[in-house]
Every structure is written in C-alpha cells, then in structure tokens.
Protein backbone atom coordinates (compact mmCIF):
# COMPACT_ATOMS: atom_id res chain seq x y z
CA UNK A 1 41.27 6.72 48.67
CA UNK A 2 39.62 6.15 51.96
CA UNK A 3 39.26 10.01 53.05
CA UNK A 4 38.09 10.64 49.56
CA UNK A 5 35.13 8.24 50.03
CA UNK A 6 34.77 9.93 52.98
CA UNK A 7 34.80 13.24 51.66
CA UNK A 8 32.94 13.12 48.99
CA UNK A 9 29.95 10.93 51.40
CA UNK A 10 30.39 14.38 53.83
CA UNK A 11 29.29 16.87 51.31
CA UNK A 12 26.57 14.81 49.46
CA UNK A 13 25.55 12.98 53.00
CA UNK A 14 24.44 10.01 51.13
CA UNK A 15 24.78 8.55 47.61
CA UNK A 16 24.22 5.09 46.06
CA UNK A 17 27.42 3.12 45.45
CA UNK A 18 27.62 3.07 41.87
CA UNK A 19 28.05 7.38 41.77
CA UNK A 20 30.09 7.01 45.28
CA UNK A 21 32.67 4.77 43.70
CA UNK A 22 32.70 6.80 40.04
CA UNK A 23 32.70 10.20 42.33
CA UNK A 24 35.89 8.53 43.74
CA UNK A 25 37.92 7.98 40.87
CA UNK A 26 38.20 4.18 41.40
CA UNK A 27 37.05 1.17 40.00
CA UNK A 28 34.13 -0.54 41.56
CA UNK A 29 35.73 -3.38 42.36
CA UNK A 30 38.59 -1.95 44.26
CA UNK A 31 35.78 0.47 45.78
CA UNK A 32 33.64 -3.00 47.16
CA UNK A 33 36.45 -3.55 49.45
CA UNK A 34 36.98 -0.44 50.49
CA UNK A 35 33.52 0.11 51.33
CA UNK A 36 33.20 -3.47 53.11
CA UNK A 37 36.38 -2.41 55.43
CA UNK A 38 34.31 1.34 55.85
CA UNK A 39 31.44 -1.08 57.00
CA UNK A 40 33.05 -3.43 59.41
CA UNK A 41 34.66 -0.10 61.29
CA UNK A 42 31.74 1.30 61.28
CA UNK A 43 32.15 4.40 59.33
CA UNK A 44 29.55 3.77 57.15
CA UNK A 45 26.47 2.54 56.65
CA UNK A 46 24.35 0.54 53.88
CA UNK A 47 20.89 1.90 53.41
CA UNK A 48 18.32 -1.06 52.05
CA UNK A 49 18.10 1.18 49.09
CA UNK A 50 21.81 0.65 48.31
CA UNK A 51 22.32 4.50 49.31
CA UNK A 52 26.00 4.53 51.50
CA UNK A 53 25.35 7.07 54.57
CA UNK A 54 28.18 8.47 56.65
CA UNK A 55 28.25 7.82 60.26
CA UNK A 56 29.18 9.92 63.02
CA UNK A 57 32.20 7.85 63.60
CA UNK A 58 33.18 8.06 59.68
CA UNK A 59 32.95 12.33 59.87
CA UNK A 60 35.07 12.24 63.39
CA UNK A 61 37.62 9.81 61.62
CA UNK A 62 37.24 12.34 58.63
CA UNK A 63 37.71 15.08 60.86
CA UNK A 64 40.74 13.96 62.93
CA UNK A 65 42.78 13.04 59.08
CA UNK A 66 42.05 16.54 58.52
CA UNK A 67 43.34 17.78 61.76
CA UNK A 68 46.31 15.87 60.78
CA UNK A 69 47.21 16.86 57.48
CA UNK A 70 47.28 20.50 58.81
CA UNK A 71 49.27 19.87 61.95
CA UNK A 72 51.90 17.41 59.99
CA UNK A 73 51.47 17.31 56.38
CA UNK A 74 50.92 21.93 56.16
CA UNK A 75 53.94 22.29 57.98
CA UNK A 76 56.47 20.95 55.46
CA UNK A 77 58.37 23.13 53.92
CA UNK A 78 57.42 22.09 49.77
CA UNK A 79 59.66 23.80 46.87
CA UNK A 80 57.67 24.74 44.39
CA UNK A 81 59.44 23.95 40.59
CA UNK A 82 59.51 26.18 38.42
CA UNK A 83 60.30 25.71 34.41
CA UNK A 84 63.26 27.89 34.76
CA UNK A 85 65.88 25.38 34.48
C-alpha cells in the first residue's frame, strides 16, 4: 500500500488527500495512518492546502523498492496457469 501512495504521489507530484487515498484503493481511515507514518519518515509532506507532496527522500525510497523488486522479486521463476486442466 505504501509504494502505491508513493507511486501514484510520483506521477501526479502532488494531490490532496481525499483523491490520494481514493487513487489508492484504500479507505481513508486506514490511509490517515499510513500517511502520518509517510510524515514522521519524512517521505512526505503536508501542504497548508491539504495537498500531500512527495519528498526527495519518499522518490529515493520509491526508487530503491523498485530496484528491488527487479533484482529479487523479476528473478523468480512464476508458472503461469493455464485452464487446461
């Protein structure tokens, strides 16, 4: 859910939290504490105009999961089903 907030804040760049959290797929409840963990690690920010900005530290965090998921997650070998069974 996190790298999807994330995500989604790195295309748009900014967004009010209302759209961010119904852009996510999650309820806005669950989607105040993610955002107030995002906040105190400093990957995003809170604009006085309730706009949620991503910080540089939120796109190099975004940047590095990617990195990840390629190096670890790409490599696996996944079967793909088929209906023929």
């Amino acid at each position: 859910m996190l790298a999807r907030i994330i995500k989604i804040l790195s295309e748009k760049g900014q967004t009010n939290r209302t759209a961010l959290a119904t852009a996510a797929g999650v309820s806005y409840d669950r989607f105040v504490l993610y955002l107030d963990w995002m906040t105190q690690k400093g990957f995003v920010n809170l604009a006085e105009d309730g706009d949620v900005h991503l910080t540089a530290a939120g796109a190099q965090a975004y940047d590095q999961l990617v990195q990840w998921i390629i190096q670890h997650v790409g490599q696996l070998p996944l079967k793909r089903e088929t209906g023929d069974q």
